[in-house]
Protein backbone atom coordinates (compact mmCIF):
# COMPACT_ATOMS: atom_id res chain seq x y z
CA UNK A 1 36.56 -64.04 13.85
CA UNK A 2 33.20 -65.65 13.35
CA UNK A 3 29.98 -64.28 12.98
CA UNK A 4 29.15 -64.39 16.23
CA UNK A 5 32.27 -62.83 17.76
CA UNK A 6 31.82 -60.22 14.68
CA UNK A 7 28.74 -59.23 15.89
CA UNK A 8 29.35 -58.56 19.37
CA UNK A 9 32.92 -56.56 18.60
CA UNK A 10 31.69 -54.62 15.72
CA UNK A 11 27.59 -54.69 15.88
CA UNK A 12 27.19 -55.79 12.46
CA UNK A 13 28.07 -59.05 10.28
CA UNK A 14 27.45 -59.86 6.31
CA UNK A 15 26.38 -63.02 5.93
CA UNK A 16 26.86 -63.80 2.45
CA UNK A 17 24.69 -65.94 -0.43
CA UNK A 18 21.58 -66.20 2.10
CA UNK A 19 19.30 -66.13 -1.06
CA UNK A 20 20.39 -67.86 -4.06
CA UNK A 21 19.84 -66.93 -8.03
CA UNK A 22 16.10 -67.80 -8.54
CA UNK A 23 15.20 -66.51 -5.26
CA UNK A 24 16.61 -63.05 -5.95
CA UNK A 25 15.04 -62.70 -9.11
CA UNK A 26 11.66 -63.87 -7.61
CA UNK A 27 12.55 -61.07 -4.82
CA UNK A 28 13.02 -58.33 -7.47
CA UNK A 29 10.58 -59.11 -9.80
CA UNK A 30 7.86 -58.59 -6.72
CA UNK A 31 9.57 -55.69 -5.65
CA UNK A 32 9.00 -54.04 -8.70
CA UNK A 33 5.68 -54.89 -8.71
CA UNK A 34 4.99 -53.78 -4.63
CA UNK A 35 6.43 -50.65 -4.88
CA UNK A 36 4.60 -49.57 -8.14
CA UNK A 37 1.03 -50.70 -6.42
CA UNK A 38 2.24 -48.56 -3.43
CA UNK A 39 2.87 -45.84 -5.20
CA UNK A 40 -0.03 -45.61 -6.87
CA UNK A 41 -1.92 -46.02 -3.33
CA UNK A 42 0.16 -45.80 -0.28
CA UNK A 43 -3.08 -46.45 2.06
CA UNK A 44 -4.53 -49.78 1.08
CA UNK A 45 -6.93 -51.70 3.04
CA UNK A 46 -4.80 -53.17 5.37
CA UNK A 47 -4.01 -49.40 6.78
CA UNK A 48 -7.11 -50.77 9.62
CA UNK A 49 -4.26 -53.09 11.07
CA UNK A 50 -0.89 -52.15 9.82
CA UNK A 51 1.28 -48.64 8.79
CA UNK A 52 0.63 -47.08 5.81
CA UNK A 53 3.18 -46.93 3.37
CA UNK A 54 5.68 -43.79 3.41
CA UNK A 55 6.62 -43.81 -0.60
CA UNK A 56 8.06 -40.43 0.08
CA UNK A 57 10.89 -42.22 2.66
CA UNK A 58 11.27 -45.51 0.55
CA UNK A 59 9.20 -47.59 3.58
CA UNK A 60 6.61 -49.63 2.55
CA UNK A 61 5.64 -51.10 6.20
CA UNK A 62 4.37 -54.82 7.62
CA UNK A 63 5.20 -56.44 4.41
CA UNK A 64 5.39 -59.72 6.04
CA UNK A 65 1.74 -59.24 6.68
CA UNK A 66 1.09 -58.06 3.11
CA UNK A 67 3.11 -60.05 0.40
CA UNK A 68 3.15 -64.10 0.55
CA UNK A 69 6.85 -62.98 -1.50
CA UNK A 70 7.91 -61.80 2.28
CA UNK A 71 6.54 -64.82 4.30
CA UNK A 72 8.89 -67.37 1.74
CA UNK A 73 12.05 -65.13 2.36
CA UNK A 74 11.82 -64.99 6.34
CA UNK A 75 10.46 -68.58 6.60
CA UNK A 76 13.68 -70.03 5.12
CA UNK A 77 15.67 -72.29 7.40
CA UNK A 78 19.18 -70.26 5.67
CA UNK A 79 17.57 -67.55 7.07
CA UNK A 80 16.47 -68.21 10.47
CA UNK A 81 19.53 -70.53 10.80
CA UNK A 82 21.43 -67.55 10.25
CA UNK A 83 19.68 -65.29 13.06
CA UNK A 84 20.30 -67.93 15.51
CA UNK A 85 24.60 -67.74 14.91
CA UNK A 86 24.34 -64.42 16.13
CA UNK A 87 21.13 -63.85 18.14
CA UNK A 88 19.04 -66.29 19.92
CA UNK A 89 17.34 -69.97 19.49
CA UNK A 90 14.02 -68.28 19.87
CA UNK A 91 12.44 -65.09 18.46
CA UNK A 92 9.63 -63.51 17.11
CA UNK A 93 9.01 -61.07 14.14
CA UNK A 94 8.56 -57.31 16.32
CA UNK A 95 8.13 -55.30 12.61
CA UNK A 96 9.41 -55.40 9.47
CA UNK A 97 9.61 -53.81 6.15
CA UNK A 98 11.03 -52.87 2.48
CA UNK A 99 13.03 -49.94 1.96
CA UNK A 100 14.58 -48.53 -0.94
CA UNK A 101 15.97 -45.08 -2.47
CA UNK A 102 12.90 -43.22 -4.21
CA UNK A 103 14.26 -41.33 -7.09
CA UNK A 104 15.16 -37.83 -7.20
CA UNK A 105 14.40 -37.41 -3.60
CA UNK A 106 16.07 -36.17 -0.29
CA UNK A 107 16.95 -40.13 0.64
CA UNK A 108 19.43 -40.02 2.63
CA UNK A 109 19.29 -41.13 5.86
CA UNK A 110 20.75 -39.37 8.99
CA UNK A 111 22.64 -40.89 11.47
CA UNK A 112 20.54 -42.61 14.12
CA UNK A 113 19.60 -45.76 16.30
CA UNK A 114 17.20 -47.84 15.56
CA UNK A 115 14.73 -47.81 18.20
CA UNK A 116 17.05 -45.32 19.87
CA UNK A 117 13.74 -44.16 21.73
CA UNK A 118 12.63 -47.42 23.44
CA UNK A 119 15.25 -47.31 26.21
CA UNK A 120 13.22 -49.44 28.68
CA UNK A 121 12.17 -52.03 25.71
CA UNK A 122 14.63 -55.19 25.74
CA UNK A 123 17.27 -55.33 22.69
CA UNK A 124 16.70 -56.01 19.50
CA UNK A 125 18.51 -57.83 16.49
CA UNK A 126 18.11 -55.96 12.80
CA UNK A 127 18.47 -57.89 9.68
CA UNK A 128 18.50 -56.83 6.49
CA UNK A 129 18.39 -58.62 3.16
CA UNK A 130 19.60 -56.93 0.01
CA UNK A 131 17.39 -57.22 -3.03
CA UNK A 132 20.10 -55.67 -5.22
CA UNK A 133 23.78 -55.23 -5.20
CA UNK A 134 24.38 -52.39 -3.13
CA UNK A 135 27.71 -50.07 -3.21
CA UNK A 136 28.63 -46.56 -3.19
CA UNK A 137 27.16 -45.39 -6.29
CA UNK A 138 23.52 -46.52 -4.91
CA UNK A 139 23.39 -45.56 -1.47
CA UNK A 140 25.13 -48.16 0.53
CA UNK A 141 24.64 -48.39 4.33
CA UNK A 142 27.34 -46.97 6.55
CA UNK A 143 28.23 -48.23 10.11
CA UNK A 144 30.86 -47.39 13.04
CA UNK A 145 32.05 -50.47 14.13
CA UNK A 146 31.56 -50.96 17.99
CA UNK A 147 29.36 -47.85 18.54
CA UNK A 148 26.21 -50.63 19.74
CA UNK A 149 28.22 -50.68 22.78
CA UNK A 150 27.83 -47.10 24.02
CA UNK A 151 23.93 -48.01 24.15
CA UNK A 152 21.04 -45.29 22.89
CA UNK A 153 22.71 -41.99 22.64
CA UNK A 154 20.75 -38.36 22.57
CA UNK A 155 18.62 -37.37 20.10
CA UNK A 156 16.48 -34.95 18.33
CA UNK A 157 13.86 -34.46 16.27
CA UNK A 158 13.98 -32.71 12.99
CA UNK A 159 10.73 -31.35 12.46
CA UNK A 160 9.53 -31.63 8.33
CA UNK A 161 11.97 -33.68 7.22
CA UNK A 162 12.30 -37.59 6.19
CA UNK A 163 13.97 -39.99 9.24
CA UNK A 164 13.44 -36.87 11.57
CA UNK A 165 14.74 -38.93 14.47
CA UNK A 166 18.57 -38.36 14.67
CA UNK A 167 21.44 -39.15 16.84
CA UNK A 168 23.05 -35.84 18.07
CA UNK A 169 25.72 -34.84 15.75
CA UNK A 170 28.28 -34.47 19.18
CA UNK A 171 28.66 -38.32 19.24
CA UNK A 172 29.07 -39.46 16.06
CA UNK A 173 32.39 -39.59 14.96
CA UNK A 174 32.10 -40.79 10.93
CA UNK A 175 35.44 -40.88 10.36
CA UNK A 176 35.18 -44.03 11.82
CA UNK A 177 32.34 -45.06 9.36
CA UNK A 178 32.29 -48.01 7.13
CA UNK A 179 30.24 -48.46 3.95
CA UNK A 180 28.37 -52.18 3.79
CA UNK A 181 29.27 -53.02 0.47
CA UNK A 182 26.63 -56.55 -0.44
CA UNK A 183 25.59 -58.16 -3.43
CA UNK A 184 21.54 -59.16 -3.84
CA UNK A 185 21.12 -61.76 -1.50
CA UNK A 186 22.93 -61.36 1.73
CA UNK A 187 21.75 -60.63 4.82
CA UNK A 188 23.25 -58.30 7.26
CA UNK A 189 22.45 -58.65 10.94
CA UNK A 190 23.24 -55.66 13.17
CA UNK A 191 22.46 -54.26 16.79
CA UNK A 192 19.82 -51.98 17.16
CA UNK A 193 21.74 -49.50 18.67
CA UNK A 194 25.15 -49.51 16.03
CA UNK A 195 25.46 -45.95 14.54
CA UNK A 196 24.31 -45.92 10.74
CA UNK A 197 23.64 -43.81 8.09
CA UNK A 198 23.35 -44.09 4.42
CA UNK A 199 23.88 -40.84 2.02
CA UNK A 200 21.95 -39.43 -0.64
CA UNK A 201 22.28 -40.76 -4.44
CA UNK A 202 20.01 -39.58 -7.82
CA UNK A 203 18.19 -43.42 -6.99
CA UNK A 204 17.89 -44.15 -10.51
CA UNK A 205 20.41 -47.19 -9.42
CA UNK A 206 17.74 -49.64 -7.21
CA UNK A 207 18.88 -50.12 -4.00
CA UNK A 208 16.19 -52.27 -2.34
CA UNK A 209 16.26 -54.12 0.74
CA UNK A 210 13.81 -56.40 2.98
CA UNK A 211 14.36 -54.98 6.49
CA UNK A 212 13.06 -56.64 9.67
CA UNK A 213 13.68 -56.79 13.65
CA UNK A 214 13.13 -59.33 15.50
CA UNK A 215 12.60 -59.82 19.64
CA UNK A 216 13.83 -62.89 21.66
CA UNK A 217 10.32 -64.57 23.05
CA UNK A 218 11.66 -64.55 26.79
CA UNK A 219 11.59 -60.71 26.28
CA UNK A 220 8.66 -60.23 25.07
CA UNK A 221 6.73 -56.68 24.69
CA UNK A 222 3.99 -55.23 22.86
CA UNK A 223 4.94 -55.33 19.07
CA UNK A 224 3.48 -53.38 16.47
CA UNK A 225 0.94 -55.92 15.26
CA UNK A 226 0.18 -59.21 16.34
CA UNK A 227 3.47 -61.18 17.13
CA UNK A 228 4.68 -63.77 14.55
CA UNK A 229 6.85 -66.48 16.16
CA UNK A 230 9.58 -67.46 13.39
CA UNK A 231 11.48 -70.30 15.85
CA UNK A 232 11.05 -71.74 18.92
CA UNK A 233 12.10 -74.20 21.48
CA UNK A 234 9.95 -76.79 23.18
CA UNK A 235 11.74 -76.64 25.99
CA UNK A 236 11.95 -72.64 25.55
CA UNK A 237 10.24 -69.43 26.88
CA UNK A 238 6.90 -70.52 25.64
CA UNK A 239 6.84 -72.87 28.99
CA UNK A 240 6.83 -69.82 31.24
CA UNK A 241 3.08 -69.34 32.71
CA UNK A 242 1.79 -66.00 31.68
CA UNK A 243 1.40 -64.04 33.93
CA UNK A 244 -1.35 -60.90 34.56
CA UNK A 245 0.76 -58.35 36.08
CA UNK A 246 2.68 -58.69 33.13
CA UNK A 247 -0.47 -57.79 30.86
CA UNK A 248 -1.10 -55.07 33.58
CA UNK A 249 2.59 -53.65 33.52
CA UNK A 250 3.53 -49.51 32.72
CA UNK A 251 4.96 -50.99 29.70
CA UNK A 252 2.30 -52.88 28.05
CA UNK A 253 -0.06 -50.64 28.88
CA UNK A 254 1.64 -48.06 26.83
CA UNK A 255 2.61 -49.77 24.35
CA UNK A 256 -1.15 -50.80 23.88
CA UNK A 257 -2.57 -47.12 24.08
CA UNK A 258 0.59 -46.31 21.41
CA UNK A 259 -0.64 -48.96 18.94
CA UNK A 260 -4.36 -47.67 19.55
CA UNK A 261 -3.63 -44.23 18.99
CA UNK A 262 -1.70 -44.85 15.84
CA UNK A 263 -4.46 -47.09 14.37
CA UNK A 264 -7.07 -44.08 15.11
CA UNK A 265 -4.55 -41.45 13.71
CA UNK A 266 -3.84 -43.56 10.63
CA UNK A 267 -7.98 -43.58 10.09
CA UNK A 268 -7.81 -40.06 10.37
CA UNK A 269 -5.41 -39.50 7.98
């Protein structure tokens, strides 16, 4: 089965070696020195434009936008070569971001969706490049193969805690759960709606990982910041005319007043 085929049976697909030696100690060397600086001040000065970093969940938002480190690892052709096997010839970057296991904390991370609450949006692609070798003992990801195809489940909200969006326990079935076993350096693409989890480990192991989603351009819908084109076709979607009802739509209105009213409650806060 190739990657492609993987992908659409199963949701998911390693891809392995994307980065090589030099590149992953580059990766891990900034890391180290990113989530220090954020941890020492989650709200920088980019927190006018972009998230704020969330040290207590291991998310340290928009690092595309932040670290040239980011900008080198999504810009190369292995990579973006890569997203086209399995996804499309043209997309842009919706949001992006590192996560990792903070140490002696309540990391682990529910079952759930990605984006399981933009049911109207158009589908997404998830990739996510490990920084170290991730296994068991570190907090691996685990997937159920196939569950993308059921499409965004029910959810809930669990107020106070970390990754309080949650599929309902009722359809999960994790004895059908597989841990994503990678070394530093691959990439794993999966669907934003496959079923995943990842469980809770002392984090004194790093288990660090450059996460991003991208959006195919003839889909295109209000991102989180400005969009970022990573590949394109001249004979592609950027041809099609803009047009103003599509500025005026129900769904980029929203997703306008959303980003606006996260901007003024990130001032606030």
């Amino acid at each position: 089965m190739g990657p492609k085929e993987q992908f659409e049976s199963e949701g998911f697909v390693i891809l392995p070696g994307i980065l090589n030696t030099q590149e992953v100690a580059e990766l891990q060397s900034a890391c180290d020195e990113i989530i220090g600086m954020a941890e020492k001040n989650p709200k920088d000065l980019f927190c006018n434009y972009y998230l704020p970093h969330r040290v207590d969940q291991g998310a340290l938002y928009d690092v595309y936008q932040r670290d040239p480190i980011f900008r080198r690892i999504l810009d190369k052709p292995s990579v973006l070569e890569a997203v086209k096997t399995v996804y499309a010839e043209e997309f842009y970057l919706f949001e992006n971001s590192l996560v990792y296991k903070p140490k002696e904390a309540e990391n682990a991370v529910p079952w759930h969706q990605d984006y399981m609450y933009m049911t109207e949006d158009p589908e997404k692609v998830v990739a996510w490049i490990a920084v170290d070798d991730v296994g068991l003992e570190n907090g691996c990801m685990y997937a159920i193969p196939g569950s993308h195809k059921k499409g965004p489940l029910p959810y809930h909200q669990a107020k106070g805690e970390t990754h309080a969006k949650r599929t309902d326990t009722q359809h999960v079935d994790d004895s059908r759960a597989v841990p994503l076993i990678m070394k530093a350096g691959d990439l794993l693409l999966f669907h934003q709606f496959v079923l995943h989890s990842s469980r809770k480990v002392p984090g004194t192991v790093n288990r660090r990982a450059y996460r991003f989603a991208l959006k195919s351009i003839s889909n295109s819908y209000t991102p989180r910041a400005t969009p970022i084109v990573l590949s394109r076709s001249s004979q592609g979607a950027l041809l099609n005319p803009y047009r103003d009802e599509t500025k005026n739509s129900l769904l980029a209105t929203i997703g306008r007043k959303i980003a606006g009213l996260g901007r003024r409650i990130e001032r606030l806060g």
